[in-house]
C-alpha atoms as a PDB file:
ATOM      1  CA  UNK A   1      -7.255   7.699 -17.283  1.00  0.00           C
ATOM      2  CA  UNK A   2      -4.006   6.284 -15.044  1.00  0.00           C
ATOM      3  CA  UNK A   3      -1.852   9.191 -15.961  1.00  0.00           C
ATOM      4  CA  UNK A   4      -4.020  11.998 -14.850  1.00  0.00           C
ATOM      5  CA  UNK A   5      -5.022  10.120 -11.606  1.00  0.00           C
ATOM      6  CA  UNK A   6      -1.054  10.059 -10.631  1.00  0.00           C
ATOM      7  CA  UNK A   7      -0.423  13.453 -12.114  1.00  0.00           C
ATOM      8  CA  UNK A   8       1.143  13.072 -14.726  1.00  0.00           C
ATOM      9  CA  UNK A   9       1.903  15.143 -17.964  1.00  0.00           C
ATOM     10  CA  UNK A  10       1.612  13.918 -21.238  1.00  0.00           C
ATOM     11  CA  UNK A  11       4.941  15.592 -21.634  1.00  0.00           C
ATOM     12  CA  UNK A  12       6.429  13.875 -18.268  1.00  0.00           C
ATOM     13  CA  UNK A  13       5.289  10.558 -19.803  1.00  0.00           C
ATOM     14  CA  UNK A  14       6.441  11.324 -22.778  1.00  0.00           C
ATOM     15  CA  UNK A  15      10.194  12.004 -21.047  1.00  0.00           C
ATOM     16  CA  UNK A  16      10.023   8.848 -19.538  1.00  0.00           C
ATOM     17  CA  UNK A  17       9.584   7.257 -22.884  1.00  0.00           C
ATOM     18  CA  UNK A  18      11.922   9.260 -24.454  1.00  0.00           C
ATOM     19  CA  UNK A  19       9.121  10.077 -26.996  1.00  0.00           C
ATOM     20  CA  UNK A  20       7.343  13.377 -27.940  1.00  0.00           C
ATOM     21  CA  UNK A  21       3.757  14.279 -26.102  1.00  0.00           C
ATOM     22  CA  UNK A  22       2.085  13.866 -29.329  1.00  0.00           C
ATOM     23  CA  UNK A  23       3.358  10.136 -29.377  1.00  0.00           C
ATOM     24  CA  UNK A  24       1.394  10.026 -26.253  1.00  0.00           C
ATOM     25  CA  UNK A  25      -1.495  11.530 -27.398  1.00  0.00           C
ATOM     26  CA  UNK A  26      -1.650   9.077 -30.169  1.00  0.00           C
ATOM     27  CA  UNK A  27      -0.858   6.254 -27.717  1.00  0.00           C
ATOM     28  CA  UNK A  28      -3.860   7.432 -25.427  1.00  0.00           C
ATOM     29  CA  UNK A  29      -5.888   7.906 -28.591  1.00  0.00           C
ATOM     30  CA  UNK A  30      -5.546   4.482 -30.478  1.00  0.00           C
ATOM     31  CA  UNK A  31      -3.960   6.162 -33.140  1.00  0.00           C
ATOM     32  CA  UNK A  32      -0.784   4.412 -32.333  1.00  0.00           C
ATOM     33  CA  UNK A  33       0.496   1.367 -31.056  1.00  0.00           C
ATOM     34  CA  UNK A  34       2.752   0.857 -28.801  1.00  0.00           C
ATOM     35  CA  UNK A  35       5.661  -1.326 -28.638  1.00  0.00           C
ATOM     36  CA  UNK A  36       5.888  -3.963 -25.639  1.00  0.00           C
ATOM     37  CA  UNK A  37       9.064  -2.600 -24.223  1.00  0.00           C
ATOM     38  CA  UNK A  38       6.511   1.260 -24.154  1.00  0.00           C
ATOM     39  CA  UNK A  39       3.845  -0.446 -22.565  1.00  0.00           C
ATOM     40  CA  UNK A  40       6.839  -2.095 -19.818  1.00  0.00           C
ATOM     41  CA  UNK A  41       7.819   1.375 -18.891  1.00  0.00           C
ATOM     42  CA  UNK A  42       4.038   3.277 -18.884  1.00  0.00           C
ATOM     43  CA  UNK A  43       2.916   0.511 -16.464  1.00  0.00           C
ATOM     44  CA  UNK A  44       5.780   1.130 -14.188  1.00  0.00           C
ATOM     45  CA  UNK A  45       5.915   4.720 -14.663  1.00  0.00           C
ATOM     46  CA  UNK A  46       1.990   4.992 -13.748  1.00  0.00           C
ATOM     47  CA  UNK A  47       2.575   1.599 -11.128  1.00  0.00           C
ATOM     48  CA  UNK A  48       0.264  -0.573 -12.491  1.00  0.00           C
ATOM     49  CA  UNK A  49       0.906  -4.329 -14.197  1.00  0.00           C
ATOM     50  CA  UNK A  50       1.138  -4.424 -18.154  1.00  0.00           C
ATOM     51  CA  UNK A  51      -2.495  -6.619 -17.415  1.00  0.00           C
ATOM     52  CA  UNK A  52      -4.464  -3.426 -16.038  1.00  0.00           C
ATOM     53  CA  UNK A  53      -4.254  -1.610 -19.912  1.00  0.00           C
ATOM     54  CA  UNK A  54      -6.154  -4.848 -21.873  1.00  0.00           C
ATOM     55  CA  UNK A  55      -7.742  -6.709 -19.459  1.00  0.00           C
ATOM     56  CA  UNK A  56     -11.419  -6.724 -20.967  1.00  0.00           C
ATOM     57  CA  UNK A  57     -10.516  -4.370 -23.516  1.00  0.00           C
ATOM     58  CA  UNK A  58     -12.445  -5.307 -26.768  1.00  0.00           C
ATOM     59  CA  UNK A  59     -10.405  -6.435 -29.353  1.00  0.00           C
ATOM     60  CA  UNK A  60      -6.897  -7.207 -27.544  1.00  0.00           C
ATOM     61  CA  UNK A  61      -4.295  -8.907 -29.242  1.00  0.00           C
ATOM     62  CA  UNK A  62      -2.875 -12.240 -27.780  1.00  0.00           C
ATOM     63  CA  UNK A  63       0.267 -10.738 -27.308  1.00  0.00           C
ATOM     64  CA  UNK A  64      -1.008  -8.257 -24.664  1.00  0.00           C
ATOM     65  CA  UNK A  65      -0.893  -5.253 -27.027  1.00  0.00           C
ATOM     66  CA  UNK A  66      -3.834  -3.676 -27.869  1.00  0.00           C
ATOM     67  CA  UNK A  67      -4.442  -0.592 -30.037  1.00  0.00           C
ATOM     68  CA  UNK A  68      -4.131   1.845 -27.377  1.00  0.00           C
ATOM     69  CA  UNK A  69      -4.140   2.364 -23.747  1.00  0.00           C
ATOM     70  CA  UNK A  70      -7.368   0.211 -23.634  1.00  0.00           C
ATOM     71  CA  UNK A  71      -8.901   1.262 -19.832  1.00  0.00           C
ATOM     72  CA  UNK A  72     -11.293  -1.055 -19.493  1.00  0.00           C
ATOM     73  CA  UNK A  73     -10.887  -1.540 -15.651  1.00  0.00           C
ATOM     74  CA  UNK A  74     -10.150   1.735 -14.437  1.00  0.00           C
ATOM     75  CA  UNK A  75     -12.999   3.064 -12.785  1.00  0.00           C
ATOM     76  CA  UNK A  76     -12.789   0.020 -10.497  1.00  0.00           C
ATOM     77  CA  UNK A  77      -9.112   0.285 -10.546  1.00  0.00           C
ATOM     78  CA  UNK A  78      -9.907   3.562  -9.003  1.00  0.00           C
ATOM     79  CA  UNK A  79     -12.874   3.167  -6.848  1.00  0.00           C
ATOM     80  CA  UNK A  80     -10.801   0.376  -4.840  1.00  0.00           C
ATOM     81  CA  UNK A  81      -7.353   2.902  -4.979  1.00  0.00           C
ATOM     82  CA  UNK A  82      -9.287   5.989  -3.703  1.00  0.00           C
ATOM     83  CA  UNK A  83     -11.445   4.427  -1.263  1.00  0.00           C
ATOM     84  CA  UNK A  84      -8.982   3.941   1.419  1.00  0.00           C
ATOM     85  CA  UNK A  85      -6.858   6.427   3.239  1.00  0.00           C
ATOM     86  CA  UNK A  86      -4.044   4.782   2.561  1.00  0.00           C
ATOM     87  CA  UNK A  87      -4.705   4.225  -1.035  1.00  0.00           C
ATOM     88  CA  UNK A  88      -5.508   8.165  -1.464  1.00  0.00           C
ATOM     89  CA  UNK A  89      -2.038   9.090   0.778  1.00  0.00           C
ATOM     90  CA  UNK A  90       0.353   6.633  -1.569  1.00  0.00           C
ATOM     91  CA  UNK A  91      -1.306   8.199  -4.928  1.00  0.00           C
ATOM     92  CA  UNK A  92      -0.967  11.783  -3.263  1.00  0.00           C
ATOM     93  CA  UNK A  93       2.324  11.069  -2.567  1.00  0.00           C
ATOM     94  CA  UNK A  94       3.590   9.281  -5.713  1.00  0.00           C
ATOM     95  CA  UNK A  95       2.146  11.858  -7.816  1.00  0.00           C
ATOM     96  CA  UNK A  96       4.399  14.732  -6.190  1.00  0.00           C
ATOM     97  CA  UNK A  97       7.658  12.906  -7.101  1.00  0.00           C
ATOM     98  CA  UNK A  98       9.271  14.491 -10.079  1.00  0.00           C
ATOM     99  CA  UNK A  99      11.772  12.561 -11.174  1.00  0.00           C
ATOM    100  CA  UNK A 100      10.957   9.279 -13.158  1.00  0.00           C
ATOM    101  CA  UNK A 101      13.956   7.611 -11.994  1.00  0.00           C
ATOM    102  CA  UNK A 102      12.871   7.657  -8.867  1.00  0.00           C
ATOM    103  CA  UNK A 103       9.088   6.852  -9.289  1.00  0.00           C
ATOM    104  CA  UNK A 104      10.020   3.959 -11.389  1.00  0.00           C
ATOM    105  CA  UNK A 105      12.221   2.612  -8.159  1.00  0.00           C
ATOM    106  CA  UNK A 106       8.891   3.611  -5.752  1.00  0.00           C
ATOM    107  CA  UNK A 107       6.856   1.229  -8.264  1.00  0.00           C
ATOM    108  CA  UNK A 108       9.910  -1.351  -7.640  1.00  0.00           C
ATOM    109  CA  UNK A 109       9.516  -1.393  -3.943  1.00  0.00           C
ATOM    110  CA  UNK A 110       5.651  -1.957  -3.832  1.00  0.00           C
ATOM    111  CA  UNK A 111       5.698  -4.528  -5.948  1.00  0.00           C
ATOM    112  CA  UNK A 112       8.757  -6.105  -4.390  1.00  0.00           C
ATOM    113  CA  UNK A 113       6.362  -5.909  -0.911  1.00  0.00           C
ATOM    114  CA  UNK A 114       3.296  -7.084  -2.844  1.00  0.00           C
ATOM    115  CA  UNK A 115       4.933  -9.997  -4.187  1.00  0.00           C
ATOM    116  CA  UNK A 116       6.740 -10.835  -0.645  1.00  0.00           C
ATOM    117  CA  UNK A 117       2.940 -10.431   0.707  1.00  0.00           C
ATOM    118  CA  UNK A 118       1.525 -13.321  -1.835  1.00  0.00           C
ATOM    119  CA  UNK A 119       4.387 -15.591  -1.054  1.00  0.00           C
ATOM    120  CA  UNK A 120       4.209 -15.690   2.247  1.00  0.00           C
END
């Protein structure tokens, strides 16, 4: 799961959605859906694209919103992350910031230098 490879709490999560833990337990369970404007945050709050929680995932909805945090990319997701130094260095790093604020603004900046990277 994303949030345990950054290092991140249910209840951290949770802060940054301004919901309880057990709303993210449900959300990680399928018990719950999740609203689109959720899903915005937990992508940027764990740095990965809305895409990277449905893509494959049996069952998703046109609209993007499945019944869960549907994974079904991850361990490839991971395998490509984790098998570079650099990779390994940016999620050790990333996971160590604290504030949400501030990781949210570290997600900004990478995919600011992604997209500059495509267009150019």
């Amino acid at each position: 799961m994303r949030r345990i490879q950054v290092g991140l709490s249910q209840e951290r999560l949770a802060d940054s959605l301004g919901v309880t833990f057990q709303q993210v337990q449900k959300y990680e369970k399928g018990a719950n859906r999740i609203t689109m404007s959720r899903m915005r945050i937990v992508s940027q709050v764990l740095g990965v694209p809305m895409a990277y929680f449905t893509e494959g995932a049996p069952g998703e909805e046109a609209n993007g919103i499945g019944g869960g945090f549907a994974e079904a990319r991850q361990s490839e997701f991971a395998s490509e992350l984790f098998s570079s130094p650099e990779g390994l260095a940016l999620a050790r790093a990333f996971a160590s910031i604290e504030d949400p604020r501030l990781r949210r603004r570290v997600v900004d900046l990478v995919t600011t230098l992604a997209d500059g990277q495509r267009k150019g």
